[in-house]
N, C-alpha and C. Protein backbone atom coordinates (compact mmCIF):
# COMPACT_ATOMS: atom_id res chain seq x y z
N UNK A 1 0.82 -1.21 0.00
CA UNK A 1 0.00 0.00 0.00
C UNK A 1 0.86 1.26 0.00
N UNK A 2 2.03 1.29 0.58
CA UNK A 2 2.86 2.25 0.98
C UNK A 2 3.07 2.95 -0.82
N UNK A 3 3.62 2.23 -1.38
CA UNK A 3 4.43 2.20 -2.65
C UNK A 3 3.16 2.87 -3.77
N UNK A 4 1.66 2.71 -3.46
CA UNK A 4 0.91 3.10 -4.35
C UNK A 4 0.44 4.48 -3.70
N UNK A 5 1.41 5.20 -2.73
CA UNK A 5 0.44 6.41 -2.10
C UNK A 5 0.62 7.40 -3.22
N UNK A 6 1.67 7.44 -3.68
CA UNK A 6 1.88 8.56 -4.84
C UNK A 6 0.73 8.53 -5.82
N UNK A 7 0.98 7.52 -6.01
CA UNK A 7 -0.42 7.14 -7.44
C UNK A 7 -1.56 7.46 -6.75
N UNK A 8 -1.84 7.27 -5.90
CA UNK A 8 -3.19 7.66 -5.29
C UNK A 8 -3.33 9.08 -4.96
N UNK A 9 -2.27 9.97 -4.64
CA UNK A 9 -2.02 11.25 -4.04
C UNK A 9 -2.36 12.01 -5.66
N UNK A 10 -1.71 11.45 -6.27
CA UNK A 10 -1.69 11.68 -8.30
C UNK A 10 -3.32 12.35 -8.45
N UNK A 11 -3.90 11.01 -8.35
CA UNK A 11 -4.85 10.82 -8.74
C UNK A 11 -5.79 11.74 -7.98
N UNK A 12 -6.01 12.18 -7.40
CA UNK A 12 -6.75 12.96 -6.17
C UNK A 12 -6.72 14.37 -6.80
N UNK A 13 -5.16 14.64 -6.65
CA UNK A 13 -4.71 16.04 -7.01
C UNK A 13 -5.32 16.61 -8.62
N UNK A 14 -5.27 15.30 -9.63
CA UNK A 14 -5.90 15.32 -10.48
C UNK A 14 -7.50 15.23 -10.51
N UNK A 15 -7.98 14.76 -10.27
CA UNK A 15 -9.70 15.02 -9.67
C UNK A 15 -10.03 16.76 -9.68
N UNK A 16 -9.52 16.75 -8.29
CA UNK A 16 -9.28 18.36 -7.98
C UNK A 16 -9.09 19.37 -8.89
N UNK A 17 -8.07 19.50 -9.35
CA UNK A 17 -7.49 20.78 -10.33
C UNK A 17 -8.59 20.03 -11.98
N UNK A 18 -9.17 18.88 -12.19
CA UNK A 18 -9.70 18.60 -13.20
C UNK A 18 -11.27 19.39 -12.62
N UNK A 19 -11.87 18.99 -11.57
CA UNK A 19 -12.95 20.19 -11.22
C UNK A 19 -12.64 21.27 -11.15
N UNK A 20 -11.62 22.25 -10.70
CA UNK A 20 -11.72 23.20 -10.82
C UNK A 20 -11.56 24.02 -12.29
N UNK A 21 -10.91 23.73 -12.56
CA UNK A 21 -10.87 23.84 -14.43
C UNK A 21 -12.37 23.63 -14.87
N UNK A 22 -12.86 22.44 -14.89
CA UNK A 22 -14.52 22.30 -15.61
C UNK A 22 -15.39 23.83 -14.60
N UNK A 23 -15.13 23.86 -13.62
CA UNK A 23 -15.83 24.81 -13.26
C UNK A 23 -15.62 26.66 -13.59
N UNK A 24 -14.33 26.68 -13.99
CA UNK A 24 -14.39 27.75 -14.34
C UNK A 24 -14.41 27.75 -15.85
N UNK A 25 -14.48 26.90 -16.55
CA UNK A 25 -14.86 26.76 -18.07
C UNK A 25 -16.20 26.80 -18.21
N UNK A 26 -16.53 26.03 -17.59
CA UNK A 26 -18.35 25.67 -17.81
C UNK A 26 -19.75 25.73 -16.22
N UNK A 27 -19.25 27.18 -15.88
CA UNK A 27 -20.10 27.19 -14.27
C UNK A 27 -21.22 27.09 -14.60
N UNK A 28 -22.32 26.86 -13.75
CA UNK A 28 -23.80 26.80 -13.49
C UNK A 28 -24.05 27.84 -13.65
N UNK A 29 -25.60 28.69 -13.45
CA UNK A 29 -25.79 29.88 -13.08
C UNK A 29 -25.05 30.18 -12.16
N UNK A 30 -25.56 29.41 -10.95
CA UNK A 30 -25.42 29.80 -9.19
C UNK A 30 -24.52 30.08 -9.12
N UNK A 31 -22.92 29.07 -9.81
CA UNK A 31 -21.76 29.16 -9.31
C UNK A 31 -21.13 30.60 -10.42
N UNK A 32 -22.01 30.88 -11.41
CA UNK A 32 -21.07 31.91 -12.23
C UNK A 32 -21.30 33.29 -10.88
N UNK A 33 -22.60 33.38 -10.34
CA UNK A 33 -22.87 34.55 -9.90
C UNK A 33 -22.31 34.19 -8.57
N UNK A 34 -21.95 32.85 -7.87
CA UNK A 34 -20.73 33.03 -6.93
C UNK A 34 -19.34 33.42 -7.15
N UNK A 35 -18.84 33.42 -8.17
CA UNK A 35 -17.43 33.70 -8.91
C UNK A 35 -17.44 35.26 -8.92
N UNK A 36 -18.52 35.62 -9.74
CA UNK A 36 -18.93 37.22 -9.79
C UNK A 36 -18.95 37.71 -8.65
N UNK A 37 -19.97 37.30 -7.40
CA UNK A 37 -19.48 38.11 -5.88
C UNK A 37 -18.20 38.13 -5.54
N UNK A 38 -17.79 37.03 -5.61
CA UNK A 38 -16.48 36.88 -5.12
C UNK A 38 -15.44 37.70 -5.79
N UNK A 39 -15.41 37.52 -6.41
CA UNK A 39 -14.65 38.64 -7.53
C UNK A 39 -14.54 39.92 -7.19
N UNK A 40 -15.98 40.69 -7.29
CA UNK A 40 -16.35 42.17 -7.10
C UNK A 40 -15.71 42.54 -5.46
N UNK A 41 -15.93 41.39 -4.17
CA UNK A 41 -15.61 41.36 -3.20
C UNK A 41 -13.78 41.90 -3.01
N UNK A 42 -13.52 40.89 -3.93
CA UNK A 42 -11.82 41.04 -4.04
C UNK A 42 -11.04 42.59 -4.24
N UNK A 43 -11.75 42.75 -5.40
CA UNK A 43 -11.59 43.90 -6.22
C UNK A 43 -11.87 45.27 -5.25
N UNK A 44 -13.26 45.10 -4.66
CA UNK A 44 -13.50 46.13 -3.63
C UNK A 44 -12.11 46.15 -2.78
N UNK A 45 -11.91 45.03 -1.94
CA UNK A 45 -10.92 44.97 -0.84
C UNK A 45 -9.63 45.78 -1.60
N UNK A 46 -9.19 45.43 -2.77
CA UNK A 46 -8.09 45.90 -3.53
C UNK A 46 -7.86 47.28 -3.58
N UNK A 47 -9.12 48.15 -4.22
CA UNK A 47 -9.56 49.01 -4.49
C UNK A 47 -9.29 49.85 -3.20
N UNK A 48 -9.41 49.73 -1.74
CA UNK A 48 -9.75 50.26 -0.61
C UNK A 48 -8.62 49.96 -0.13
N UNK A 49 -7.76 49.27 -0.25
CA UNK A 49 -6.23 49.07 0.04
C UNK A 49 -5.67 50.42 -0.47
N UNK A 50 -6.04 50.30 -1.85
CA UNK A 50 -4.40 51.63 -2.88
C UNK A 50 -5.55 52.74 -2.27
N UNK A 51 -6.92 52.91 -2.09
CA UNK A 51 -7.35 54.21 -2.07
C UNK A 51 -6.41 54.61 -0.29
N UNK A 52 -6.37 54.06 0.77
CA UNK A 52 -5.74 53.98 1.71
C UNK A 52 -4.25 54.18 1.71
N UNK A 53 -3.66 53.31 1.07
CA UNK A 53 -1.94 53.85 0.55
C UNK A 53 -2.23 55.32 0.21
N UNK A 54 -2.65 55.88 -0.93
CA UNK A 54 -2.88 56.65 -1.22
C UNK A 54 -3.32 57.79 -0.63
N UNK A 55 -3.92 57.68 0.52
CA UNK A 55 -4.26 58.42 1.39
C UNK A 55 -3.19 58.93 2.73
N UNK A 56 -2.58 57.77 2.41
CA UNK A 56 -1.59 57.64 3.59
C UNK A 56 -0.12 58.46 3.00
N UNK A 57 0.12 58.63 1.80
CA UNK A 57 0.92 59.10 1.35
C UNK A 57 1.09 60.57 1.26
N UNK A 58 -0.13 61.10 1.45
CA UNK A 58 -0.74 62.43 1.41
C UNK A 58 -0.42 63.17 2.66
């Protein structure tokens, strides 16, 4: 069992990164407009960071 953990660890890791790929190629509704919050969320946080640097520089 020891000797097949790689292959099994392989295989997993592949699962994984193979869903996440189908999902950002081909999302549902639900999950496109979870991607979209999430996103806009990010972007805000980003946004309110440099406006803050920016402020701070002043």
């Amino acid at each position: 069992m020891a000797r097949y953990t790689g292959f099994l660890s392989g295989i997993a890791a592949g699962m994984i990164a193979g869903s996440a790929v189908t999902l950002m190629l081909d999302p549902s509704k639900k999950d496109r407009q979870k991607l979209q919050k999430k996103a806009e969320g990010v972007f805000r946080s980003i946004g309110s960071m440099i406006d803050t640097a920016v402020g701070m520089r002043r």
